[in-house]
Protein backbone atom coordinates (compact mmCIF):
# COMPACT_ATOMS: atom_id res chain seq x y z
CA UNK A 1 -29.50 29.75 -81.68
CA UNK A 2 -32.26 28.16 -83.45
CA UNK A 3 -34.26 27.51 -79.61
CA UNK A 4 -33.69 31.31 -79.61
CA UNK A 5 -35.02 32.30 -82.47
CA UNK A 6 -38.15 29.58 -82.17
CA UNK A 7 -38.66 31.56 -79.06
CA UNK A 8 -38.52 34.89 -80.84
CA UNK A 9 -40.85 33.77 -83.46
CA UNK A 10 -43.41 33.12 -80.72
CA UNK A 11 -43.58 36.67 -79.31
CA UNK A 12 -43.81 38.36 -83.07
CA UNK A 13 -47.30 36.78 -83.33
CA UNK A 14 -50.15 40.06 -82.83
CA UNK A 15 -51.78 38.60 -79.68
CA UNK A 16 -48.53 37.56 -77.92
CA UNK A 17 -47.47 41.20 -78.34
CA UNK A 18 -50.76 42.78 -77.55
CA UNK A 19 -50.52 40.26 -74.39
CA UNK A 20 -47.48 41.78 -73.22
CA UNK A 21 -48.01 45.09 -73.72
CA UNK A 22 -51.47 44.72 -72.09
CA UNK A 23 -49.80 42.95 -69.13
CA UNK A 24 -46.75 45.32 -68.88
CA UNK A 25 -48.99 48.44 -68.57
CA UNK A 26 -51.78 47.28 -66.77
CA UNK A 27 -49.18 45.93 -64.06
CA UNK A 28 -47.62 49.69 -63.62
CA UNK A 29 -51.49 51.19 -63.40
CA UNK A 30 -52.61 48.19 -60.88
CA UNK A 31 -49.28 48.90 -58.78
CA UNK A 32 -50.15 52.21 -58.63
CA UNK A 33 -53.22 52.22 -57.46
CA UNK A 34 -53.04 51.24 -53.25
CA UNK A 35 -55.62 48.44 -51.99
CA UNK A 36 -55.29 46.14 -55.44
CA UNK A 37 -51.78 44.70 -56.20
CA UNK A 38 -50.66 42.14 -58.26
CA UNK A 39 -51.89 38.88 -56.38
CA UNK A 40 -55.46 40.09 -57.02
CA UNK A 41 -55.00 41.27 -60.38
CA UNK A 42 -53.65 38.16 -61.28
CA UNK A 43 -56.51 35.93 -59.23
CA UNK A 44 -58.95 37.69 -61.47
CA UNK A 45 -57.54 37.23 -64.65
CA UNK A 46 -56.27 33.83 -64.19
CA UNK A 47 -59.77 31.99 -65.43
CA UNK A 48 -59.33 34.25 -68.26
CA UNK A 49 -55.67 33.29 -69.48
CA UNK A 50 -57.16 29.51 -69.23
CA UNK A 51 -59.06 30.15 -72.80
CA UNK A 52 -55.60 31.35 -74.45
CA UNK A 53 -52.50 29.69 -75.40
CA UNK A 54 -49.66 29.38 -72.88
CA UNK A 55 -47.22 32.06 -74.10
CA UNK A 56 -50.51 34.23 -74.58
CA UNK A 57 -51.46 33.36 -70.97
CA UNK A 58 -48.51 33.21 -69.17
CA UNK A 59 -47.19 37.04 -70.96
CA UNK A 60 -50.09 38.69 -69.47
CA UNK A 61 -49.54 37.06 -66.06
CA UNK A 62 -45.81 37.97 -66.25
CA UNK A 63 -46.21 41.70 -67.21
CA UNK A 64 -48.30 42.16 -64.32
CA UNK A 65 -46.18 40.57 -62.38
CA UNK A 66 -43.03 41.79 -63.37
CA UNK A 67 -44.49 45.42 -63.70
CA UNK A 68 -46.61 46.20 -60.43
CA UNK A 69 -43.62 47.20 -58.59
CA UNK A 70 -42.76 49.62 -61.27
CA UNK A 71 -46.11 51.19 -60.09
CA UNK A 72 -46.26 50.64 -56.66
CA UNK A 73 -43.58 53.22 -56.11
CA UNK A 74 -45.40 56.17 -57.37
CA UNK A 75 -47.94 56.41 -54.35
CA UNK A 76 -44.74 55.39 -52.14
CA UNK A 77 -42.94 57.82 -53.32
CA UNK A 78 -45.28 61.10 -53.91
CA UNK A 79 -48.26 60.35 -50.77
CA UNK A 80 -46.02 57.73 -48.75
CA UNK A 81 -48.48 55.18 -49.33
CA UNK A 82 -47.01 52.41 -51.09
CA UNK A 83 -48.84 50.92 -54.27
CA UNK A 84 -48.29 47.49 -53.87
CA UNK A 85 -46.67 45.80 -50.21
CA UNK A 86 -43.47 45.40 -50.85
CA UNK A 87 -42.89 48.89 -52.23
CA UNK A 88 -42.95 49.90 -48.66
CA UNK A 89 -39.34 50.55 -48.06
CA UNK A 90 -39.52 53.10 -51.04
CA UNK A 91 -41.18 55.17 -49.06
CA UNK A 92 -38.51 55.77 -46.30
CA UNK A 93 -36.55 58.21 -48.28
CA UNK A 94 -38.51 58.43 -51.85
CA UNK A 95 -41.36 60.44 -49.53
CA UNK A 96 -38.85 63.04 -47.88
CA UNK A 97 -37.59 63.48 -51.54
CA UNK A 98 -40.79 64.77 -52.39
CA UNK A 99 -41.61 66.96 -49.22
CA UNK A 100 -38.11 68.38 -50.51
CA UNK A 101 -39.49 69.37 -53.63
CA UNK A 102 -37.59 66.17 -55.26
CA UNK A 103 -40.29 64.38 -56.57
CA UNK A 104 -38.72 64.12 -60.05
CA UNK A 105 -35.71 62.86 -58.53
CA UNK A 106 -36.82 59.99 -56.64
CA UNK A 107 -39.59 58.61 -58.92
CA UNK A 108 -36.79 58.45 -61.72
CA UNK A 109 -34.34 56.68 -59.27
CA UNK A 110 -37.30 54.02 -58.19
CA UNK A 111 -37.78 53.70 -62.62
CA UNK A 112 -33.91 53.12 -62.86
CA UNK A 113 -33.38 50.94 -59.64
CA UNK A 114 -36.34 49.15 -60.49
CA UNK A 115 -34.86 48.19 -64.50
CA UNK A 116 -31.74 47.49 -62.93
CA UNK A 117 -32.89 44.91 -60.65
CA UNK A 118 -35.39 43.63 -63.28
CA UNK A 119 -32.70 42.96 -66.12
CA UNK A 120 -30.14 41.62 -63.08
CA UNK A 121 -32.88 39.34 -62.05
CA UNK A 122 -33.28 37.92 -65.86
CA UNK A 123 -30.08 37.39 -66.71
CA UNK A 124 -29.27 35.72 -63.78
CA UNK A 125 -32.88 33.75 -64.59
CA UNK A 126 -31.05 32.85 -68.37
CA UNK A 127 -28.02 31.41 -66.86
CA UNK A 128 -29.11 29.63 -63.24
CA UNK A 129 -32.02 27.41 -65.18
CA UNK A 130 -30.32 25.75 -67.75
CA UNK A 131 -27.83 24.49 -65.13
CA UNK A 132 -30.83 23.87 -62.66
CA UNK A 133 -32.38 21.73 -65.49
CA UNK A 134 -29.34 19.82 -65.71
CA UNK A 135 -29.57 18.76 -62.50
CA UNK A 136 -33.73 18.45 -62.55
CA UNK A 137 -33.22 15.04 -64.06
CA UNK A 138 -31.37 13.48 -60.85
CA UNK A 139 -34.11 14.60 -59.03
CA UNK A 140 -36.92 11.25 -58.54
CA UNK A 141 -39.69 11.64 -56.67
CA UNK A 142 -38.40 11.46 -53.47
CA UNK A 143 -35.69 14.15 -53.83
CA UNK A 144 -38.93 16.00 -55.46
CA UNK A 145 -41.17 15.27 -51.93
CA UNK A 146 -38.13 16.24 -50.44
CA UNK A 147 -37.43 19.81 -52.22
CA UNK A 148 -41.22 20.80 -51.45
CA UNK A 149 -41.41 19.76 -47.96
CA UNK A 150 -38.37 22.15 -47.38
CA UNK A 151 -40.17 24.92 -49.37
CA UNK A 152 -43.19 24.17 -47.15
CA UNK A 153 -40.88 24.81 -44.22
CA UNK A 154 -39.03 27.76 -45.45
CA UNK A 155 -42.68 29.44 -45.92
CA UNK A 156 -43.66 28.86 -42.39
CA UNK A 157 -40.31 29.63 -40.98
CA UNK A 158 -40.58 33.37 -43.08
CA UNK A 159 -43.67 34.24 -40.78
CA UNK A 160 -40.93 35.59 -38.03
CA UNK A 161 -43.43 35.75 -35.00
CA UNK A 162 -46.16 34.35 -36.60
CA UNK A 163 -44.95 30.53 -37.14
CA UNK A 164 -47.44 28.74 -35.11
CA UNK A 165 -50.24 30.36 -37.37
CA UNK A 166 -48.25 30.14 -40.56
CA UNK A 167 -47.91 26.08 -39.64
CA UNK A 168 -51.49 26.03 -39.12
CA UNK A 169 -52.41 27.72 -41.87
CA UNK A 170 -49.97 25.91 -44.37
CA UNK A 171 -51.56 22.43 -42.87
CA UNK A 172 -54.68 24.07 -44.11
CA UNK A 173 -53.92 24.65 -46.98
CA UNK A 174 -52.07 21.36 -47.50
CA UNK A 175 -56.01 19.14 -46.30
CA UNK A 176 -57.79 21.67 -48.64
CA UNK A 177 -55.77 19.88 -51.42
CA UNK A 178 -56.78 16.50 -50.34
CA UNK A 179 -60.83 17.23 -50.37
CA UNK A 180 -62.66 15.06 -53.27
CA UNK A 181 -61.89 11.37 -54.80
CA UNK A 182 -58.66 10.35 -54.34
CA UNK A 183 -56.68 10.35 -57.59
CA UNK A 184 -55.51 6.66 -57.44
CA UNK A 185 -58.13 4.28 -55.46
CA UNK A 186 -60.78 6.76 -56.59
CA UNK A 187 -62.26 6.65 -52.32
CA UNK A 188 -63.87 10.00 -51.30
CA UNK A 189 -61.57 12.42 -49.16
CA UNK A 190 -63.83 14.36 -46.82
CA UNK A 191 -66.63 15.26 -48.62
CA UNK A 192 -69.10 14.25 -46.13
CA UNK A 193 -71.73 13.21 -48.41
CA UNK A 194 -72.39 16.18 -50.40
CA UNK A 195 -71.60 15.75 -54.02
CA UNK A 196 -69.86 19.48 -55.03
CA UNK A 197 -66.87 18.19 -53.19
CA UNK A 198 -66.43 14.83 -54.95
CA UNK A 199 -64.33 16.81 -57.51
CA UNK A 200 -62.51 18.74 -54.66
CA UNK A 201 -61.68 22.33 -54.09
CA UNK A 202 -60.22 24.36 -56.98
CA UNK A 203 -57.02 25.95 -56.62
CA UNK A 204 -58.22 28.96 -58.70
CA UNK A 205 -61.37 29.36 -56.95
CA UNK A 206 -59.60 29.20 -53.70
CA UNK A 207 -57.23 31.92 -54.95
CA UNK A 208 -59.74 34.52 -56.24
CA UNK A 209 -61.53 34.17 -52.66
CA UNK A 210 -58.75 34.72 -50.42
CA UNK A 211 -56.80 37.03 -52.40
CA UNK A 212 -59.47 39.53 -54.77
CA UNK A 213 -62.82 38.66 -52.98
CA UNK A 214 -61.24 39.09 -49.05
CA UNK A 215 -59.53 42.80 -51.04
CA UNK A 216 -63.01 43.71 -52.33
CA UNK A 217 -64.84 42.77 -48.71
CA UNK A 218 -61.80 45.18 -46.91
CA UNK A 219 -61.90 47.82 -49.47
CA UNK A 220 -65.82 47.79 -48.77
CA UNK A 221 -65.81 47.47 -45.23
CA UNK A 222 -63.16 50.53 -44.51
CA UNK A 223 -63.77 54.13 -45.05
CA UNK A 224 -64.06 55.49 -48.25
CA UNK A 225 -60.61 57.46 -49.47
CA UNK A 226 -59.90 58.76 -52.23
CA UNK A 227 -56.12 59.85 -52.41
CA UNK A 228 -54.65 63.32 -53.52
CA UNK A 229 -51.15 63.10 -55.80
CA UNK A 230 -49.69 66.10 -56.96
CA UNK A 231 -48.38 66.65 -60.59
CA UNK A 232 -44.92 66.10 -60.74
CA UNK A 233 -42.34 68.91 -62.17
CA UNK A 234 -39.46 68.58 -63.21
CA UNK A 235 -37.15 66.16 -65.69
CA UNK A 236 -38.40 62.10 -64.89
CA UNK A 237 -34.86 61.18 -66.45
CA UNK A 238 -33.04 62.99 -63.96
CA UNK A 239 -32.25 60.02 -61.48
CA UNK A 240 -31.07 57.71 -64.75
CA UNK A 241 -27.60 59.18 -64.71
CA UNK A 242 -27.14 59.38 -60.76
CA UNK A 243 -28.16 55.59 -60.38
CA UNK A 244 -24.70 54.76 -62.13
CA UNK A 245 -22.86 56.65 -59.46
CA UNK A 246 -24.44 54.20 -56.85
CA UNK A 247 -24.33 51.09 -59.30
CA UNK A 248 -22.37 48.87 -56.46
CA UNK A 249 -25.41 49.45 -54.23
CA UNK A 250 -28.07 48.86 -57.03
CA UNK A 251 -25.56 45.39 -58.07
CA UNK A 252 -25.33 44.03 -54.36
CA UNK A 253 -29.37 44.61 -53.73
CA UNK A 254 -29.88 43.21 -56.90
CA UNK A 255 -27.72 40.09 -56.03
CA UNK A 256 -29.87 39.87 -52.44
CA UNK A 257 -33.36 39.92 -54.63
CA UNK A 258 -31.88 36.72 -57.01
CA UNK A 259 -30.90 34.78 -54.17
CA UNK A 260 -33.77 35.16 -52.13
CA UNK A 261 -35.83 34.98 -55.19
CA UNK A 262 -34.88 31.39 -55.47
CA UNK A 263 -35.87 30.23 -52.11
CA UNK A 264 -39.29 29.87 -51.52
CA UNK A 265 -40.99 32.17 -48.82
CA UNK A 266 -38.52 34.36 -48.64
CA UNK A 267 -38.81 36.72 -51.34
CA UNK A 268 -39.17 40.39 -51.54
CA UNK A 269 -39.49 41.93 -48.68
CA UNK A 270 -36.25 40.20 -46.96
CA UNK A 271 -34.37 41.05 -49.74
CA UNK A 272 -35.62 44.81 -49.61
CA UNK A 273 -34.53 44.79 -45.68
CA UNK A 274 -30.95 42.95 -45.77
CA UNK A 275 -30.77 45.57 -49.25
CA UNK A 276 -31.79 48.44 -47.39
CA UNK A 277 -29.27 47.51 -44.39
CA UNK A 278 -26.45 46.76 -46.55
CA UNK A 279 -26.39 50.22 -48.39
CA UNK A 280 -27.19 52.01 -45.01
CA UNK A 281 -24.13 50.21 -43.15
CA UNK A 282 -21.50 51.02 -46.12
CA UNK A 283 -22.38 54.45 -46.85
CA UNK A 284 -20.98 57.66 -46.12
CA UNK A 285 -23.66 59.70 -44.90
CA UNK A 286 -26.00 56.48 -42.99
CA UNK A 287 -27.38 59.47 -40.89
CA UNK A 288 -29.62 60.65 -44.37
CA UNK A 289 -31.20 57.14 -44.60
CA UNK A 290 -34.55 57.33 -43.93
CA UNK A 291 -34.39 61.38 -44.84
CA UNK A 292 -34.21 61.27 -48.51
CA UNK A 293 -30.76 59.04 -49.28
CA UNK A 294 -30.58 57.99 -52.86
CA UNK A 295 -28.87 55.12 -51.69
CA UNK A 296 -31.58 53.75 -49.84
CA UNK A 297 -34.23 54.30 -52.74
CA UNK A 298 -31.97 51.99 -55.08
CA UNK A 299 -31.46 49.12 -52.68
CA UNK A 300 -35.18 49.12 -51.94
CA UNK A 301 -36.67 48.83 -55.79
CA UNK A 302 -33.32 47.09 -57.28
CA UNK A 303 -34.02 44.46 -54.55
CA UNK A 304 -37.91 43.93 -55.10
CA UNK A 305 -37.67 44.12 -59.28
CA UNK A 306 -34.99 41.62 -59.19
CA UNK A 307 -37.39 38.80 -57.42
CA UNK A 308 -40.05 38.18 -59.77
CA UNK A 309 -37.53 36.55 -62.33
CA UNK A 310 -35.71 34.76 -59.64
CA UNK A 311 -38.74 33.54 -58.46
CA UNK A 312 -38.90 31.97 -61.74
CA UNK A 313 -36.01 29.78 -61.92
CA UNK A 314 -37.25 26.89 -59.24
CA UNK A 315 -40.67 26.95 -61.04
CA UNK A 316 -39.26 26.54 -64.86
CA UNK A 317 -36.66 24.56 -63.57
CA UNK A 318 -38.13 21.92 -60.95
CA UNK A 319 -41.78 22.86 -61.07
CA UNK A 320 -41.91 24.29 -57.40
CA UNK A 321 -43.66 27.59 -56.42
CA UNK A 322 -41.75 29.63 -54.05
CA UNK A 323 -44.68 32.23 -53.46
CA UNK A 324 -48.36 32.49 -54.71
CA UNK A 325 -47.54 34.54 -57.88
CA UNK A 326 -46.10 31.57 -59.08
CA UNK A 327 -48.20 28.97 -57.45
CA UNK A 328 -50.98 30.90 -59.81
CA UNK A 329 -49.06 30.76 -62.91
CA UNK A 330 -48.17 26.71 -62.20
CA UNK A 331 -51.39 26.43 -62.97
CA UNK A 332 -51.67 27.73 -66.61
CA UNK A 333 -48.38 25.23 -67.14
CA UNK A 334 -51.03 22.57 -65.78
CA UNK A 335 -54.09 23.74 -67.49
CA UNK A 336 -52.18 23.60 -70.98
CA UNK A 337 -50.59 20.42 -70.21
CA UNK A 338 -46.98 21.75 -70.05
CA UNK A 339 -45.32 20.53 -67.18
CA UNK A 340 -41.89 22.64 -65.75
CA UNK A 341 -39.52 20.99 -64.86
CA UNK A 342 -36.37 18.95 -66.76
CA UNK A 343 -38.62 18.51 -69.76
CA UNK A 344 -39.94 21.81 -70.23
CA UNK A 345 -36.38 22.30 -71.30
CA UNK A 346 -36.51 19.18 -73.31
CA UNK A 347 -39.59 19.18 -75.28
CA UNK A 348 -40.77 23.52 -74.90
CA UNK A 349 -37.05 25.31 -74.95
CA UNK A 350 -38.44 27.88 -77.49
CA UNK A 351 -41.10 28.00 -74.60
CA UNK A 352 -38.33 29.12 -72.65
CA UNK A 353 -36.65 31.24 -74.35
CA UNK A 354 -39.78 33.37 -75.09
CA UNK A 355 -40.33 33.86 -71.53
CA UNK A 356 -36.87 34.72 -71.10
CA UNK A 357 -37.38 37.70 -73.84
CA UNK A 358 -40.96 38.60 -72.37
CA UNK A 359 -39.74 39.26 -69.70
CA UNK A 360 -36.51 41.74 -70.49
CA UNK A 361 -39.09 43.52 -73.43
CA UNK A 362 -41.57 44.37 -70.29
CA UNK A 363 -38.91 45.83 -68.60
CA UNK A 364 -38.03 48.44 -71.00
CA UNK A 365 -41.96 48.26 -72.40
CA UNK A 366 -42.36 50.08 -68.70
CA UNK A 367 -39.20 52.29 -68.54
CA UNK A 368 -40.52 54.04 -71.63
CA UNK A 369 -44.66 54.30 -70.50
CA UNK A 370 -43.17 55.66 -66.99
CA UNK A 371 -40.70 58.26 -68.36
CA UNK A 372 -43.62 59.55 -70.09
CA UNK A 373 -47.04 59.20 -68.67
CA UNK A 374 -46.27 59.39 -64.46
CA UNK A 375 -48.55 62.59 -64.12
CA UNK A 376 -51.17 60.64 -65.64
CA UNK A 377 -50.85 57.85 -63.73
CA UNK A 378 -51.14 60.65 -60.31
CA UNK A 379 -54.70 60.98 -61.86
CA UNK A 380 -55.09 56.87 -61.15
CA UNK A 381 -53.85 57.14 -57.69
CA UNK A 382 -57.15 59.27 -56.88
CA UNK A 383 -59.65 56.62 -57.61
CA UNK A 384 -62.10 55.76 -54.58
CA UNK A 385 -61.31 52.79 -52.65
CA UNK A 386 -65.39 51.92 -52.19
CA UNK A 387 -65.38 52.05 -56.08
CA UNK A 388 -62.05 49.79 -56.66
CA UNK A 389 -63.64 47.63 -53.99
CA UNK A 390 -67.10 46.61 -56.17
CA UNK A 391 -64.79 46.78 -59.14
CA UNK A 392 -62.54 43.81 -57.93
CA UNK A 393 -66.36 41.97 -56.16
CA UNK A 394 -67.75 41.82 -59.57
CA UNK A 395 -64.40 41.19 -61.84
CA UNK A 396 -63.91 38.28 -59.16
CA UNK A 397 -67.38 36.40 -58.65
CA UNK A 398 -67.59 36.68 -63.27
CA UNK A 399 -63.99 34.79 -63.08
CA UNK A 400 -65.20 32.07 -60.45
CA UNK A 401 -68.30 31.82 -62.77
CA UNK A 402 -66.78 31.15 -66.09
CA UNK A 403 -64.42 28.28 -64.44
CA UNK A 404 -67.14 25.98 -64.07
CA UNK A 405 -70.49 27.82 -64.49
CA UNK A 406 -70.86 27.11 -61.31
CA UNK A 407 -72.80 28.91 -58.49
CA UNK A 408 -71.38 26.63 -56.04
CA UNK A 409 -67.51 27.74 -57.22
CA UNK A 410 -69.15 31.50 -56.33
CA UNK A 411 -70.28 30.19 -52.70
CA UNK A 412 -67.19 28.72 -51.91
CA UNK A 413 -65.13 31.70 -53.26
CA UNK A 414 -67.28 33.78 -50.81
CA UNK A 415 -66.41 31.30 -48.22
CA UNK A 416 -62.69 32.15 -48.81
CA UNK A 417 -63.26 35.42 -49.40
CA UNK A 418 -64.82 36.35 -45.68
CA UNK A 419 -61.87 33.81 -44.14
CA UNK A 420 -59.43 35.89 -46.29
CA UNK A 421 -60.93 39.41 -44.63
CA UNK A 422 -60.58 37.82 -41.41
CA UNK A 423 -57.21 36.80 -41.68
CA UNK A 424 -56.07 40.57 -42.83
CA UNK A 425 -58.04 42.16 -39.83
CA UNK A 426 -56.31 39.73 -37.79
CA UNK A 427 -53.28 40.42 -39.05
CA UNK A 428 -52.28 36.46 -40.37
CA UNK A 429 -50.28 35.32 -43.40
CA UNK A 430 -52.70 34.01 -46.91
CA UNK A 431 -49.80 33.12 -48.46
CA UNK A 432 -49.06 29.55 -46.64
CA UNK A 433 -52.80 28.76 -47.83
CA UNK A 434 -51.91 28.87 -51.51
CA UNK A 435 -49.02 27.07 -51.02
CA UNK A 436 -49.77 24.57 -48.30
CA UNK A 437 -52.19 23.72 -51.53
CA UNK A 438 -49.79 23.59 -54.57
CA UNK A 439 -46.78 21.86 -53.19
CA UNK A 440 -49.20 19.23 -50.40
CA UNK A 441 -50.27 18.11 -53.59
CA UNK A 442 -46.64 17.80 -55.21
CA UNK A 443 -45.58 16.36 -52.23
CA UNK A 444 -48.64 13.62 -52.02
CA UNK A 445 -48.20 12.53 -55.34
CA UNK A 446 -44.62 12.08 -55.19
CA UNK A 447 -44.61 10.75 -51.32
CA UNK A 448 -47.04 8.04 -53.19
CA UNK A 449 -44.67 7.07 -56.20
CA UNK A 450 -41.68 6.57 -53.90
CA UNK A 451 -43.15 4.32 -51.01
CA UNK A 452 -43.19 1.54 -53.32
CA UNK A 453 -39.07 1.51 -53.68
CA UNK A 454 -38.36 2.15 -49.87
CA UNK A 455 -37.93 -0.58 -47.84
CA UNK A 456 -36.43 1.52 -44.52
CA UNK A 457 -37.26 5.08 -43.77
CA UNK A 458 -33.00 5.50 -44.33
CA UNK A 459 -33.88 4.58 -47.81
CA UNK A 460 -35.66 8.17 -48.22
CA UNK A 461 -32.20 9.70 -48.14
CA UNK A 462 -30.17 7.40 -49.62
CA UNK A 463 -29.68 9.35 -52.85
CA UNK A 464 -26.79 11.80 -52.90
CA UNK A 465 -29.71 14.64 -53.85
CA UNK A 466 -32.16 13.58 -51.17
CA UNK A 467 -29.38 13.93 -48.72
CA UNK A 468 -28.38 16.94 -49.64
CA UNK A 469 -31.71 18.55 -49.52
CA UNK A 470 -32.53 16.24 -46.09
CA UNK A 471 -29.40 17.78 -44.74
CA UNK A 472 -30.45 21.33 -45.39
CA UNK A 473 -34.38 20.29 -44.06
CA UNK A 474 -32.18 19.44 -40.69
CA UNK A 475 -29.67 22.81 -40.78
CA UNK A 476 -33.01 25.23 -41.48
CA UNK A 477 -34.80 24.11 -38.56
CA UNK A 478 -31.51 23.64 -36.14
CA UNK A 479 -30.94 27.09 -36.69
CA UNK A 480 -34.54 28.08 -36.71
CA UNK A 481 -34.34 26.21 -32.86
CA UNK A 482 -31.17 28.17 -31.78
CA UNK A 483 -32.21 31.34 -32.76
CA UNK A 484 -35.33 30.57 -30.37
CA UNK A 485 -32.79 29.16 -27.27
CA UNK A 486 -31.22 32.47 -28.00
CA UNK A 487 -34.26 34.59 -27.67
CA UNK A 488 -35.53 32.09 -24.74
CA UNK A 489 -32.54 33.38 -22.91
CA UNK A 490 -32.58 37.00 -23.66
CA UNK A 491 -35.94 37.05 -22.60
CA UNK A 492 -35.12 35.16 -19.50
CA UNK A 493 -31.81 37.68 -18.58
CA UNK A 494 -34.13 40.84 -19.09
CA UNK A 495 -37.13 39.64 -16.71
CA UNK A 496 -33.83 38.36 -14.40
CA UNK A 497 -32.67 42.20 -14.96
CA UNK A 498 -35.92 43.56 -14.41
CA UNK A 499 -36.68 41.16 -11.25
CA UNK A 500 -33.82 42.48 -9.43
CA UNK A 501 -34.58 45.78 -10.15
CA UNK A 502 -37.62 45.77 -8.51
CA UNK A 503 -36.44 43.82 -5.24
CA UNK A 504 -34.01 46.71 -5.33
CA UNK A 505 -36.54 49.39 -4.96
C-alpha cells in the first residue's frame, strides 16, 4: 500500500499531470489525423523526453501511445480511412455505420470498445508483472540471450510472406548495433576510418529517420489531399450502453490483444484479425459483418487498445521490447539510468505503480475529451497531407539536432529517412530494423557474459529456464517449417490439378 501510494504521489506533481494530459490528448489528435501515427509522434518527441525526468518522460510517451488508437478510429470510421494502421479493421463495419446515417453509433462503440480493451489490458498488466518479476531473477544471461533471440525470431516469423526480407532486415538492424568501438576491448567495429562512427549509430537517430523523416519524404512525395469529415449528429454516448450487450465479444478480443501483447512481433494487428474472426464465427447474424455489425466494431478496437499495456509487461518485467513503441521507450529507462527488469521492481516499485495509474487515468482522460470534442477533432482530419509532411521534416531534423548538436546525426537521419521511403514504396517491414537494433545489442552483451561459464554448447541450455525458452525457439520454427511443407504441397496438388487440366483439353 505504501509502493502504491509512493506511486500516486509521483503523478500529483504539476508537470507529471500536465505530461499526461498533454500525452493523452495529443495521442487522440495524432491518431486522428491519417499519414502521422504514433511511431512518428513518438520518434520526434523522444530527444525531447531525454531533458525530463522518467515518469515525466515516459507519461508523455505512454499517452500517445496508449491514446492514438482512440483517434485513429474517427477517420476509420466516418471517411474509411483509418487514422493510425492498425485501426484498419474498424473500418469494415464502423464505415457502413456511417453511410447508414450511424455515425454516432459506431464512433461511440469504437470509444467504449476501445476503454474496454484499454482497462482489460492494464489490469491484466498489474497482475502478470509482479509474477513475471518473480521469475526475472532466475533468468542469467543466457536465459536473457535466449528470451531475445526468440523475440528476434517471432518478429521475423510475423512478416507472413515477407520472412526472407524481414530476416534480412532484422540482421540489419542487428550489424547497425555493432558499428563504433567495441564496448569491452575498446577495437573499432566497422567504421572504416572515418571518425563520426567511432561512437556508433544512435538508436534515436536511427528511429526518427526511418520512422518520421521516411513519413515526411512520403507525405511530400504523394499528392496533396486534404480529407473531408462530416459533423457528426446525434448522441456520442449512444454505443456505451449497447457495448454491455456484446461484453463476451469485447472480453474474448480483449483477452486475444493481452496475449499477443506479450509476445513480441505479434501485436495488434493479429489480435484485431483472430478478434475479428472469433466474433464473426460465434455470432448470429455473421452475414452483417463487414456491413455495419456492432460485433465486429468491438472485437476490432477492444483487441488493438488492449496491446499497448500488454506490450508492457515483457519490457517492465524482463527489459525486452516486443515492438518499436517500446524499443523507443527502453531507451528513456536507459537514458535515466533505470534499468527494467527484476530490479525495477526492487529498487523503482513506486516507479511502477505510477505507470500502472498513468496509464488507467489516460484511458478515461480520453473517454471524456472524445465524448465531447469528436466534431472538432472532424475539423483535424482536414489538414493537408503536403503541410503535415514539412511539419513532421522540420519537428524531426530539430530532434536529431538537439541529441548531439550534430549535423552529422541530421545526415545520417536523412540516410534512414530515404531507406525508410524506400522500404514503404516497396512495400517491406521497418519494424525488424528497430528491433534487430535493441535486442542484437541485449543479446551481444549477454551472449558475451555467458561464454565465460560454458564449457559445451549443451551447457547453453542446461538451466531449467534456458530450456524452456530453447524448447519453444525449436517448437516456433518446427511449426513455422510445417506450415511451409503444408503450403509446398498445396501448391504442388493445384499446379498437379491444373497440369492435368490442361493435358485434358
Amino acid at each position: 500500500m505504501h509502493d502504491l501510494l509512493s506511486g500516486a504521489a509521483m503523478l500529483a506533481r504539476w508537470d507529471v499531470l500536465a505530461a499526461l494530459l498533454i500525452g493523452s490528448i495529443g495521442g487522440v489528435i495524432i491518431g486522428a489525423i491519417p499519414g502521422v501515427g504514433p511511431a512518428v509522434a513518438i520518434a520526434i518527441l523522444l530527444p525531447a523526453t531525454f531533458a525530463f525526468d522518467p515518469i515525466v518522460g515516459l507519461t508523455v510517451l505512454l499517452g500517445i501511445y496508449g491514446s492514438s488508437m482512440y483517434g485513429g478510429a474517427i477517420p476509420a470510421v466516418l471517411i474509411n480511412t483509418p487514422g493510425t494502421a492498425v485501426n484498419a479493421l474498424t473500418s469494415y463495419d464502423g464505415y457502413p455505420m456511417t453511410k447508414a446515417g450511424e455515425a454516432h453509433r459506431a464512433l461511440s462503440l469504437a470509444y467504449s470498445a476501445s476503454f474496454w480493451g484499454g482497462i482489460f489490458g492494464i489490469l491484466c498488466l498489474i497482475l502478470l508483472s509482479p509474477a513475471l518479476a518473480w521469475v526475472a531473477p532466475m533468468f542469467g544471461s543466457r536465459e536473457i540471450f535466449l528470451a531475445a533471440l526468440l523475440g528476434i525470431i517471432l518478429v521475423i516469423l510475423a512478416h507472413r510472406g515477407q520472412i526472407f526480407a524481414a530476416g534480412l532486415l532484422a540482421m540489419f538492424g542487428i550489424f547497425l548495433q555493432t558499428v563504433g568501438l567495441d564496448a569491452v576491448t575498446y577495437t573499432a567495429r566497422y567504421t572504416f576510418g572515418l571518425s563520426f562512427l567511432s561512437s556508433g549509430i544512435n538508436l534515436i537517430v536511427t528511429v526518427l529517420g526511418l520512422f518520421a523523416l521516411s513519413q515526411a519524404f512520403f507525405l511530400l512525395t504523394a499528392p496533396d489531399e486534404s480529407p473531408d469529415a462530416k459533423p457528426v449528429a446525434g448522441k456520442i454516448t449512444a454505443g456505451l450502453r449497447e457495448l454491455f450487450r456484446h461484453k463476451r465479444v469485447a472480453t474474448v478480443a480483449s483477452g486475444f490483444g493481452v496475449i499477443l501483447g506479450m509476445i513480441p512481433g505479434t501485436g495488434e494487428f493479429t489480435a484485431q484479425f483472430m478478434s475479428y474472426t472469433y466474433a464473426q464465427k460465434t455470432s448470429k447474424t455473421p452475414e452483417n459483418f463487414g456491413k455495419g455489425a456492432p460485433e465486429g466494431l468491438i472485437a476490432s478496437e477492444a483487441a488493438n487498445n488492449a496491446v499497448p499495456a500488454a506490450a508492457m509487461i515483457p519490457l517492465l518485467a524482463l527489459g525486452i521490447p516486443g515492438e518499436a513503441l517500446t524499443a523507443m521507450m527502453l531507451s528513456v529507462f536507459y537514458v535515466h539510468n533505470v534499468i527494467p527488469g527484476p530490479q525495477l521492481f526492487q529498487n523503482n516499485i513506486d516507479l511502477v505503480y505510477a505507470l500502472y495509474l498513468a496509464l488507467i487515468i489516460l484511458n478515461v482522460l480520453v473517454l471524456i475529451f472524445l465524448l465531447f470534442s469528436t466534431n472538432l477533432l472532424t475539423k483535424i482530419i482536414q489538414v493537408p497531407t503536403r503541410f503535415l509532411g514539412v511539419m513532421i521534416l522540420l519537428l524531426s531534423f530539430v530532434g536529431v539536432y538537439s541529441l548531439r548538436n550534430s549535423l552529422t546525426d541530421c545526415m545520417i537521419a536523412a540516410g534512414f529517412g530515404v531507406l525508410g521511403l524506400i522500404l514503404k514504396r516497396l512495400n517491406l517491414p521497418i519494424v525488424p530494423i528497430i528491433l534487430g537494433m535493441v535486442l542484437g545489442g541485449i543479446m551481444e552483451v549477454k551472449l558475451r557474459s555467458a561464454l565465460p561459464r560454458l564449457n559445451t554448447p549443451l551447457d547453453m541450455i542446461e538451466r531449467p529456464i534456458a530450456m524452456i525458452i530453447f524448447a519453444m525457439i525449436v517448437i516456433v520454427l518446427g511449426l513455422h517449417i510445417r506450415a511451409l511443407i503444408k503450403e509446398y504441397r498445396a501448391n504442388s496438388l493445384d499446379e498437379d490439378h491444373n497440369l492435368h487440366d490442361t493435358q485434358q483439353r
